[in-house]
Protein backbone atom coordinates (compact mmCIF):
# COMPACT_ATOMS: atom_id res chain seq x y z
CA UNK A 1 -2.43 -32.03 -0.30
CA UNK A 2 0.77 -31.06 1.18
CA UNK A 3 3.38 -28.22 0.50
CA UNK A 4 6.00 -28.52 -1.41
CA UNK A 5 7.94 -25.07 -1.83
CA UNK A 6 7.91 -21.31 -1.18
CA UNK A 7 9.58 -19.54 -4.12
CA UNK A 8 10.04 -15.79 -4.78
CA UNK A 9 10.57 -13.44 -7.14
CA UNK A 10 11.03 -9.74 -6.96
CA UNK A 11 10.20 -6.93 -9.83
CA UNK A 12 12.11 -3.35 -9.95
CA UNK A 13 9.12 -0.83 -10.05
CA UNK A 14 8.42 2.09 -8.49
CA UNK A 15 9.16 -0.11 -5.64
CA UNK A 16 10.27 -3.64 -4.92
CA UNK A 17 7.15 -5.65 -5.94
CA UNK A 18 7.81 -8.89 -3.79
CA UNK A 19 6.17 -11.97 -4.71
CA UNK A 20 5.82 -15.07 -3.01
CA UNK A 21 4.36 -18.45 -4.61
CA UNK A 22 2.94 -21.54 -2.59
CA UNK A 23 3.68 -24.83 -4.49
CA UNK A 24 2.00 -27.85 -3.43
CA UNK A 25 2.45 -31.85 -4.38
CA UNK A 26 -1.21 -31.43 -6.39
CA UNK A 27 0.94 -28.96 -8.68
CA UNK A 28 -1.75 -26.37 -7.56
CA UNK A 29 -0.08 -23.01 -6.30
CA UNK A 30 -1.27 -19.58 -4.90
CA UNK A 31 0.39 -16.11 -5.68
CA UNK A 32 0.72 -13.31 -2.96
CA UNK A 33 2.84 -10.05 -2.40
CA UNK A 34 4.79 -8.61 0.26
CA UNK A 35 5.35 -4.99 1.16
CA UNK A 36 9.11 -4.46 0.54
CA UNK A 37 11.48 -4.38 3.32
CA UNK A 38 15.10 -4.92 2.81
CA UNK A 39 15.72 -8.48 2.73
CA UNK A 40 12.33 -9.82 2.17
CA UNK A 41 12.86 -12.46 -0.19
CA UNK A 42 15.05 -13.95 2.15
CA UNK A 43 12.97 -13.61 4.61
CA UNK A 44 9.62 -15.04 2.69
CA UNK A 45 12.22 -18.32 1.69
CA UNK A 46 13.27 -19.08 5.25
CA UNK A 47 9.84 -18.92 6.46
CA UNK A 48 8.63 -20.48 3.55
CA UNK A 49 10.78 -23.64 5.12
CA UNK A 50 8.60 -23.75 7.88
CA UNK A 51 5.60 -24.81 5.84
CA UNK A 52 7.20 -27.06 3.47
CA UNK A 53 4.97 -30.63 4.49
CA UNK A 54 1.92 -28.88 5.87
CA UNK A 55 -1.02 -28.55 4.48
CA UNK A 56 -2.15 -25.32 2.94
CA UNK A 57 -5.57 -25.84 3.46
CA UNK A 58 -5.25 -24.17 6.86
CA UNK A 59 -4.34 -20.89 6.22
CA UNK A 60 -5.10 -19.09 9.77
CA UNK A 61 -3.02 -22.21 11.26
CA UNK A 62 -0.58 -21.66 9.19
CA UNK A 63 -0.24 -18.06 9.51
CA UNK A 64 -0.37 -18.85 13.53
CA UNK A 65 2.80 -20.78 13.11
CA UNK A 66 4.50 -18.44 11.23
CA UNK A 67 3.61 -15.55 13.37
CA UNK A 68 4.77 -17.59 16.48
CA UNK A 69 8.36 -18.77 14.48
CA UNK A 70 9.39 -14.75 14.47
CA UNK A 71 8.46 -13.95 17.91
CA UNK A 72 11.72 -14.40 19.45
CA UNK A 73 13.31 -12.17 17.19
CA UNK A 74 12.00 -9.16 17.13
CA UNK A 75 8.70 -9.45 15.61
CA UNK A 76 6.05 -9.01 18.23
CA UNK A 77 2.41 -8.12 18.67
CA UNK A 78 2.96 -4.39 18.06
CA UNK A 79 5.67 -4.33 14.64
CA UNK A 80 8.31 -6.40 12.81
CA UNK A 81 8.90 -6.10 9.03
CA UNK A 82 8.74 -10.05 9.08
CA UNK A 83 5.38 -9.19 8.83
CA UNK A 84 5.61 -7.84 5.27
CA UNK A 85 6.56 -11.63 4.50
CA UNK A 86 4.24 -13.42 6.57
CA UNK A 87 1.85 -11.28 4.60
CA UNK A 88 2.42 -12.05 1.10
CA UNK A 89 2.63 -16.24 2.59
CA UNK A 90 -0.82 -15.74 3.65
CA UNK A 91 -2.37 -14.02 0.28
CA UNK A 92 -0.94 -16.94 -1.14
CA UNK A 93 -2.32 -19.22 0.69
CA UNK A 94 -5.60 -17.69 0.20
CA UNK A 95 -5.42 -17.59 -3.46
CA UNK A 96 -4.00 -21.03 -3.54
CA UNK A 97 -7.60 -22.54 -1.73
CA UNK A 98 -9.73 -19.65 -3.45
CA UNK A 99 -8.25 -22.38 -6.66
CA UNK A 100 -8.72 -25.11 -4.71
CA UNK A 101 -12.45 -24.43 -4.41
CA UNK A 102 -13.66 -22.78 -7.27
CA UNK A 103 -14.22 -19.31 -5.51
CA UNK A 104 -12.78 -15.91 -5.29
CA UNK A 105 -11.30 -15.01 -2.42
CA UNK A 106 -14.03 -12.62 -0.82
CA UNK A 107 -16.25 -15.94 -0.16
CA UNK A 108 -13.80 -17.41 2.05
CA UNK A 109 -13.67 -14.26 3.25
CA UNK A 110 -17.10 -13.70 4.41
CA UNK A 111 -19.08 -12.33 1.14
CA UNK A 112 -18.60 -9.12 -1.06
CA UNK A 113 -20.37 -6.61 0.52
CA UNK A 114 -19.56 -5.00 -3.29
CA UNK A 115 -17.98 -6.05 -6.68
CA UNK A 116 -16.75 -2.78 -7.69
CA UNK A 117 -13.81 -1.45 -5.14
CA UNK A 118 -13.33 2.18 -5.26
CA UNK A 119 -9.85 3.62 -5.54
CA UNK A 120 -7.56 6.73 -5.47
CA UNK A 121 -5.03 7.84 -7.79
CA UNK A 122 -1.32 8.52 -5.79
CA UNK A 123 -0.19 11.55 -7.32
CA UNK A 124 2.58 11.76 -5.02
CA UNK A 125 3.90 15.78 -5.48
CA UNK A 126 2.37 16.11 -9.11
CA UNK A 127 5.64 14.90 -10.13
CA UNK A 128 6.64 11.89 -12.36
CA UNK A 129 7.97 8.62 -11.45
CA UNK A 130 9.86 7.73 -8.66
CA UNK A 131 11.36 4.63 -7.79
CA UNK A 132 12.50 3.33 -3.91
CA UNK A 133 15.18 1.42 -2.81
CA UNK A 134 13.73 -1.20 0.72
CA UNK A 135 16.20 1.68 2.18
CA UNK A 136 14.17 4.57 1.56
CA UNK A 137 16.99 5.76 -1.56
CA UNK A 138 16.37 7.35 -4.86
CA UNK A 139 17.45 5.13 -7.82
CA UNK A 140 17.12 4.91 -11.82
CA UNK A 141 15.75 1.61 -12.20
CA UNK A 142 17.92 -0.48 -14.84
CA UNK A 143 15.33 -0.40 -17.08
CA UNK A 144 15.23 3.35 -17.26
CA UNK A 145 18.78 4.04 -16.82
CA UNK A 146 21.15 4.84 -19.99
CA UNK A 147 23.40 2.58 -18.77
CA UNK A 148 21.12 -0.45 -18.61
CA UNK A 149 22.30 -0.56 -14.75
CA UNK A 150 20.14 0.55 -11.64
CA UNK A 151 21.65 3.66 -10.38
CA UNK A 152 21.44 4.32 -6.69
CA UNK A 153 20.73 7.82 -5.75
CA UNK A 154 20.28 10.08 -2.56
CA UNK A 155 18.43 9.38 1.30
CA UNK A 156 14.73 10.16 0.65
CA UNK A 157 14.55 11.63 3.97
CA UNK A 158 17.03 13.79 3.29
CA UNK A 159 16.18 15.14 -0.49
CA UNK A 160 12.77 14.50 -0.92
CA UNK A 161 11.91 18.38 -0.24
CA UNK A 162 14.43 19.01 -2.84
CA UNK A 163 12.38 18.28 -5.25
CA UNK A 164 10.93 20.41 -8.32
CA UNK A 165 7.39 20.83 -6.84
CA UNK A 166 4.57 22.76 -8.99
CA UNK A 167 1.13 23.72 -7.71
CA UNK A 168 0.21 23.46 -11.88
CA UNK A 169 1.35 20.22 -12.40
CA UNK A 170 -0.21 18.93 -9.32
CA UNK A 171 -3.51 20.06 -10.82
CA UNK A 172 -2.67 19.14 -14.56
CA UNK A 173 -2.65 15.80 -12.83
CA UNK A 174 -5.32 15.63 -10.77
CA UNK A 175 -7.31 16.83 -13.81
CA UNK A 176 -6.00 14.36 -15.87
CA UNK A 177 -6.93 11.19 -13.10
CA UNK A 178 -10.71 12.80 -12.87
CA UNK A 179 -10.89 12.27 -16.74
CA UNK A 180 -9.50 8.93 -16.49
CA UNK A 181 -12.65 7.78 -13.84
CA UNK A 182 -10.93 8.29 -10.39
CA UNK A 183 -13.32 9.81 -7.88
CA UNK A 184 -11.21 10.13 -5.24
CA UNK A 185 -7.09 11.96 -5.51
CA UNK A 186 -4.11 12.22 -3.10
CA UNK A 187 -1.63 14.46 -3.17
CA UNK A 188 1.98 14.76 -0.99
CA UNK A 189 1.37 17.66 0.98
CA UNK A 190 4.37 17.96 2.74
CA UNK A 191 6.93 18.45 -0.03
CA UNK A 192 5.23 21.73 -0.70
CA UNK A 193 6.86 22.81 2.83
CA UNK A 194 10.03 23.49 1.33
CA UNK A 195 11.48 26.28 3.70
CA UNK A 196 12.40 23.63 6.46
CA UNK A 197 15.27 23.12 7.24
CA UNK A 198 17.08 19.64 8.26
CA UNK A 199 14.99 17.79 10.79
CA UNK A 200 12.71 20.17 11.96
CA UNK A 201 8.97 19.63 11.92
CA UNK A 202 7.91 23.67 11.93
CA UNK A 203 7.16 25.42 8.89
CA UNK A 204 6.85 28.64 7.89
CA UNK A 205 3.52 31.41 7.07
CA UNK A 206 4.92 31.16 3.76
CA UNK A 207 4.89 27.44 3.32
CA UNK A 208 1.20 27.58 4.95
CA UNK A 209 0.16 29.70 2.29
CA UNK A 210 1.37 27.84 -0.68
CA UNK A 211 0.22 24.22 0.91
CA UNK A 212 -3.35 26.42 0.93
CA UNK A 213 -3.21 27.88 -2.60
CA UNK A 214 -2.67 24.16 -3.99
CA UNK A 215 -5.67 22.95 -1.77
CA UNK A 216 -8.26 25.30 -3.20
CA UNK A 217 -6.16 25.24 -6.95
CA UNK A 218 -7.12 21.26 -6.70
CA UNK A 219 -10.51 22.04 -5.53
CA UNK A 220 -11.54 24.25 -7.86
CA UNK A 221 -9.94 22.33 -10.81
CA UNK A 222 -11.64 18.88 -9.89
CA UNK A 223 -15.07 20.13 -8.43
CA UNK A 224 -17.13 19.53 -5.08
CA UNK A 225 -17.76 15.57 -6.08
CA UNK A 226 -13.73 14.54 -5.84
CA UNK A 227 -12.48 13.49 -3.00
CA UNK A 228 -9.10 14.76 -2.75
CA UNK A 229 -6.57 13.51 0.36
CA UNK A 230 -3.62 15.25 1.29
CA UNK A 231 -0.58 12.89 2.97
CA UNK A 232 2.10 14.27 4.98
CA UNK A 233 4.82 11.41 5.29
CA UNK A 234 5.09 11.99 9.63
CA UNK A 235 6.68 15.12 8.75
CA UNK A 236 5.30 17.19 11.05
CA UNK A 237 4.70 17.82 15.01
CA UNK A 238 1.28 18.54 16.53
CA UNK A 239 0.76 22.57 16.13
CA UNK A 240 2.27 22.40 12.96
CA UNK A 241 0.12 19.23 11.67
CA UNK A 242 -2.90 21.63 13.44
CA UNK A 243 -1.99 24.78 11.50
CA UNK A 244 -1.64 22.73 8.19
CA UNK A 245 -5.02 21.60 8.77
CA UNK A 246 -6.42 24.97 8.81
CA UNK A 247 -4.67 26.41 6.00
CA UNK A 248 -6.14 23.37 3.94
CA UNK A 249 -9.43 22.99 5.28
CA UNK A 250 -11.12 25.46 3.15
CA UNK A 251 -10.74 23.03 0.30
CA UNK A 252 -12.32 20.48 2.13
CA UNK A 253 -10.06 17.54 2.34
CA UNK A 254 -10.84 13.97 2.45
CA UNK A 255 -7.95 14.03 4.79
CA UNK A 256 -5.14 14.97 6.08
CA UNK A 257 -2.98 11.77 6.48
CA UNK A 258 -0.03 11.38 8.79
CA UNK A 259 0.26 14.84 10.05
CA UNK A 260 2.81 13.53 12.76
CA UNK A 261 4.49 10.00 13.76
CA UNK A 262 1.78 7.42 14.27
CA UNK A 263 1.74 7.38 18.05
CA UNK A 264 -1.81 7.52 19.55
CA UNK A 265 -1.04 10.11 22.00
CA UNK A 266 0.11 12.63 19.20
CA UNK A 267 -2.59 11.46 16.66
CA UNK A 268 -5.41 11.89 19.32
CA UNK A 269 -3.98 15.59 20.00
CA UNK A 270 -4.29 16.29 16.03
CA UNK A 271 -7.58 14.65 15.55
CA UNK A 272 -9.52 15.79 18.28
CA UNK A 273 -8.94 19.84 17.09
CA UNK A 274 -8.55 19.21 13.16
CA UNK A 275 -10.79 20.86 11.24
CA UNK A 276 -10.62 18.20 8.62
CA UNK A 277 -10.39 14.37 9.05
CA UNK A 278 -7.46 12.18 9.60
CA UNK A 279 -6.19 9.45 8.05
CA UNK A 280 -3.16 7.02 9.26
CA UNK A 281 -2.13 3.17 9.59
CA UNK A 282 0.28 2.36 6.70
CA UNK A 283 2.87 1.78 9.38
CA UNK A 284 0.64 -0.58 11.87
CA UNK A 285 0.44 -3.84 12.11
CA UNK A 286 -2.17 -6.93 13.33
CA UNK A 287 -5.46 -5.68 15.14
CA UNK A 288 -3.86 -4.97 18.51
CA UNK A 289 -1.69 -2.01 16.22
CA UNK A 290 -5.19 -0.62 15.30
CA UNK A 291 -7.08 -1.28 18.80
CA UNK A 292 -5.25 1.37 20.96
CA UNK A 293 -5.52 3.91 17.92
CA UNK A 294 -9.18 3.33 17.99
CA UNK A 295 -9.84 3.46 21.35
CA UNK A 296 -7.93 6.52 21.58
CA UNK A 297 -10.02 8.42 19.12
CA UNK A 298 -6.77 9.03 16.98
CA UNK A 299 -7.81 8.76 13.47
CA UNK A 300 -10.95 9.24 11.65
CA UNK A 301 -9.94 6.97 9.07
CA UNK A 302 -7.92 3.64 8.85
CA UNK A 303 -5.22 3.04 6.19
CA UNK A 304 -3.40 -0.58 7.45
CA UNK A 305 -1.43 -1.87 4.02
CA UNK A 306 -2.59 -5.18 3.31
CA UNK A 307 0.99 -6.66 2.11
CA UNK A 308 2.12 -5.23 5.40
CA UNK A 309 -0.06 -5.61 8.25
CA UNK A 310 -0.44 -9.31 8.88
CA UNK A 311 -2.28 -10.47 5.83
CA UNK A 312 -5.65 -10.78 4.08
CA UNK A 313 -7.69 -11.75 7.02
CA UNK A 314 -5.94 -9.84 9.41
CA UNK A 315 -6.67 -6.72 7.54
CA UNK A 316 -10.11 -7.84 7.48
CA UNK A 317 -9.90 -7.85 11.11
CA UNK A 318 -9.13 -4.38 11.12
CA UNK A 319 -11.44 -3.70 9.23
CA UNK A 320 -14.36 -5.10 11.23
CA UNK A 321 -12.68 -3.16 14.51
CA UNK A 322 -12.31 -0.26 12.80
CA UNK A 323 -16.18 -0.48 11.27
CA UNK A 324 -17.24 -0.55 15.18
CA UNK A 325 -15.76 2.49 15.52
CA UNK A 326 -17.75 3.89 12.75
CA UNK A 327 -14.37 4.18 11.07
CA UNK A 328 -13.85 4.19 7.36
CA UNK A 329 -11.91 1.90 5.56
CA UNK A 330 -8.94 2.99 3.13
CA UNK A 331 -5.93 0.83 2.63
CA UNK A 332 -2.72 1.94 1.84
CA UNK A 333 -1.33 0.12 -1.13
CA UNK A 334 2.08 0.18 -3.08
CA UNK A 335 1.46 -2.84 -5.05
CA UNK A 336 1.45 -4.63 -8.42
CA UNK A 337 -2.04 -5.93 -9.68
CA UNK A 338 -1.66 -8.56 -8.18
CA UNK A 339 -1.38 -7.16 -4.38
CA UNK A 340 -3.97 -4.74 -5.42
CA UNK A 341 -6.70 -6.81 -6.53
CA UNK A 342 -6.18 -9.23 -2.85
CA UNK A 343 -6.55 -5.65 -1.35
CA UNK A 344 -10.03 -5.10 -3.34
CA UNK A 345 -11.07 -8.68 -2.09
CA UNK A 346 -10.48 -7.27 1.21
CA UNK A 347 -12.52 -3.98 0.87
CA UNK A 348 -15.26 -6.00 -0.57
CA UNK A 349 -15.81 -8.10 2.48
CA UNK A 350 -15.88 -4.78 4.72
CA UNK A 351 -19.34 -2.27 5.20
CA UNK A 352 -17.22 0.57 5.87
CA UNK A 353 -14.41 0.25 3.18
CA UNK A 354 -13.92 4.03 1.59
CA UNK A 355 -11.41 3.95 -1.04
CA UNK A 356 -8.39 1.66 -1.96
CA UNK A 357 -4.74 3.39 -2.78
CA UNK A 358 -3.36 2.79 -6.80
CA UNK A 359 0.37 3.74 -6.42
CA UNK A 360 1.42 2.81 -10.11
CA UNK A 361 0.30 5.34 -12.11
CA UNK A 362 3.75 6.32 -13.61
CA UNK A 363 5.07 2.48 -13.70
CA UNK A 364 4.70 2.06 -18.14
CA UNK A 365 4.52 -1.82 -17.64
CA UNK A 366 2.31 -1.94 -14.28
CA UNK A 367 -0.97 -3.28 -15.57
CA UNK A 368 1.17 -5.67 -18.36
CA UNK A 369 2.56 -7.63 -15.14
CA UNK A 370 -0.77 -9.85 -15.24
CA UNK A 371 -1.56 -11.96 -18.01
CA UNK A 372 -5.15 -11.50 -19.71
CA UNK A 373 -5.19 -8.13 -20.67
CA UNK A 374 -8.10 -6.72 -19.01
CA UNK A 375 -7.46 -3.60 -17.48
CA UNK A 376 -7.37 -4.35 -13.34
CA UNK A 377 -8.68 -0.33 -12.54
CA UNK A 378 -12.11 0.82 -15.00
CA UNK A 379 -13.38 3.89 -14.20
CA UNK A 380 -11.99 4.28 -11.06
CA UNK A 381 -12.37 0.62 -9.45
CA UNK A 382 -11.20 -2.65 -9.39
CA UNK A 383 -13.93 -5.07 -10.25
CA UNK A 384 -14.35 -8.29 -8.37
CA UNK A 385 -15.10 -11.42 -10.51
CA UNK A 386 -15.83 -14.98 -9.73
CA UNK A 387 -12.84 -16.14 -11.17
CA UNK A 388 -10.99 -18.61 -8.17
CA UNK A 389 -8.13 -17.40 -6.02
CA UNK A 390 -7.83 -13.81 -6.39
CA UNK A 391 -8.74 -13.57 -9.64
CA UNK A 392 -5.04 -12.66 -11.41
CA UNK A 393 -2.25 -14.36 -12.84
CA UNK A 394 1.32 -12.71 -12.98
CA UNK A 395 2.70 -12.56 -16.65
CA UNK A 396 6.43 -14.39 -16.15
CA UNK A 397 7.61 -13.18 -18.83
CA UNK A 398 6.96 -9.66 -18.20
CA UNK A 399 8.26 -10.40 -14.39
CA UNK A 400 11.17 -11.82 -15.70
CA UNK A 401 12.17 -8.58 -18.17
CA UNK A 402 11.61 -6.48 -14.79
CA UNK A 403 13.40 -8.76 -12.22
CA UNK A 404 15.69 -7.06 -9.74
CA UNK A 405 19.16 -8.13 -9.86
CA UNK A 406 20.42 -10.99 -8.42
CA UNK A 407 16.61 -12.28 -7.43
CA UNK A 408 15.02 -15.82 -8.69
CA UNK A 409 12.31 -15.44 -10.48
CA UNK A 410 10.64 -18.52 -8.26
CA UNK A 411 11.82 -21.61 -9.10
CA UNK A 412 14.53 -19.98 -12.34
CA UNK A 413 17.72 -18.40 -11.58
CA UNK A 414 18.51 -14.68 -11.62
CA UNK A 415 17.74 -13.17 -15.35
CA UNK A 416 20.69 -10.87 -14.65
């Protein structure tokens, strides 16, 4: 069996949902997803060049000689958004020999440890949908749009505190996820700061005391039983991130994620004199991002993003580091069904794993992007089967009546 192809396609969502597909000379192929990143399709094609001939039946070898093609060009051992690609090539390649064999992709894994993967509604502010550029801008995706054209909008950086935040809706929605079978919530926390001004990372008594009023509204709405996180986006700097943690403590968060940049020096000076846990590793990558957070005592909890971090077994990786550290497990996750459910296989193979991230809520045509029609989240998880590969199939024709501009949709030409 030998590779024939690497072929992409890329859906306007919420955000970019990049896919990447593994052909091979058998006509047997495996599906994965990459985190966006401006210019990954690109990216995940020239790469894909480098495996065109080999044999995908050696996925960590594989993965080796991808990692090693991107090390002279920024991409090292600490970061490199050609990550995000190499990690969507390798959940292919795992799905594509989960086929191969008959299995799903926890065996090659290692074994589920569980079949039902727990996961946590994004709420983002308790407001409705918002969809990303890869540049971090606000846009109307075509789809949505009057004019039938994406329309770009502002830096997200620069007007996400802008926006209409309400301690009520928050709660309407929290509410609303509980009913629906999620045991575990997350809320942005930091948009509710909205006295700051420009790039400053201080906020005011005032902002304090309505970050705490939502806490304990949420708390009291949703019960002791719900775990309910809070993230703050890097916003802010150590005493700040310290005197957020008090004023939200009383409600007794699962955690407090990303209080301040992802450095181990400043996470380790939150963590060691927060009253409630933290939470942070969306933005690391490979095991030697997680080891010096871990040996530093930074985090309570690990987050690495699966379609980001270096792949399906590299997360597992983590995982298994961060599990020696008597560290829970609980992946970020932006993803389409697909990139969720090779996420779940992941939790399944690891003791420690906590809950898994469901961004899509407020996508109306997230769970109709895999064929079969079986809901991917009941009651709150994502249920493991024995079906081969990761267990999903994308719906083309729904990916093509999504498709970004100007993007194949694998081997077919732009749809517009």
């Amino acid at each position: 069996m030998r590779i024939t192809g690497v072929t992409t396609a890329v859906v306007e969502a919420n955000f970019d949902y990049t896919y990447v597909r593994v052909l091979t000379d058998e006509g047997l192929f495996g599906t994965g997803e990459c985190f966006p990143t401006p210019g990954g399709s690109t990216i995940v094609r020239q790469l894909g060049q480098l495996l065109v001939g080999q044999d995908p039946r050696d996925p960590v070898p594989l993965w080796r000689r991808l990692m090693t093609s991107v090390s002279g060009t920024g991409s090292s051992t600490a970061a490199g958004i050609a990550y995000n690609a190499i990690s969507g090539i390798e959940a292919a390649l795992w799905d594509l020999n989960g086929k191969r064999m008959g299995e799903p992709v926890v065996r090659l894994l290692g074994g589920a440890h569980r079949r039902e993967v727990a996961v946590y509604a994004d709420l983002h502010g308790g407001t409705e949908l918002h969809s990303i550029t890869p540049l971090m801008q606000y846009r109307r995706p075509f789809w949505l749009s009057d004019s039938g054209v994406t329309e770009i909008g502002g830096f997200y950086w620069e007007e996400a505190e802008a926006e209409a935040t309400s301690i009520e809706a928050s709660v309407a929605r929290c509410v609303e996820a509980v009913a629906a079978g999620y045991r575990f919530v997350k809320l942005d926390l930091d948009v509710f700061s909205t006295s700051r001004e420009g790039t400053s990372r201080a906020v005011t008594a005032g902002d304090l005391a309505r970050m705490r009023e939502l806490a304990l509204a949420v708390r009291e709405s949703v019960g002791p039983d719900v775990g309910v996180a809070f993230d703050c986006h890097w916003r802010f700097d150590v005493m700040t991130a310290l005197a957020v943690a008090e004023a939200v403590a009383p409600a007794r968060p699962l955690w407090l994620e990303d209080p301040v940049p992802p450095t181990p020096e400043a996470m380790a000076a939150v963590t060691a004199r927060s009253p409630v846990p933290t939470a942070t590793g969306e933005n690391g990558y490979l095991v030697e991002g997680f080891e010096a957070l871990l040996q530093a005592r930074a985090t309570h909890i690990v987050t690495p993003d699966v379609q980001k971090a270096g792949g399906m077994m590299e997360s597992l990786r983590i995982g298994e580091l961060a599990a020696r550290y008597f560290a829970p497990f609980a992946p970020h996750c932006i993803a389409s069904p697909l990139g969720l459910m090779a996420a779940a296989h992941v939790c399944a193979a690891l003791p420690n794993h906590l809950c898994l991230e469901f961004h899509g809520t407020d996508v109306p045509f997230w769970g109709d992007l895999v064929a079969g029609g079986e809901p991917v989240i009941r009651g709150g998880s994502v249920h493991i089967t024995d079906a081969p590969g990761v267990g999903l199939e994308l719906d083309l024709e729904v990916v093509r009546r999504y498709s970004a501009p100007g993007e194949p949709v694998f081997d077919a030409p732009p749809v517009r």
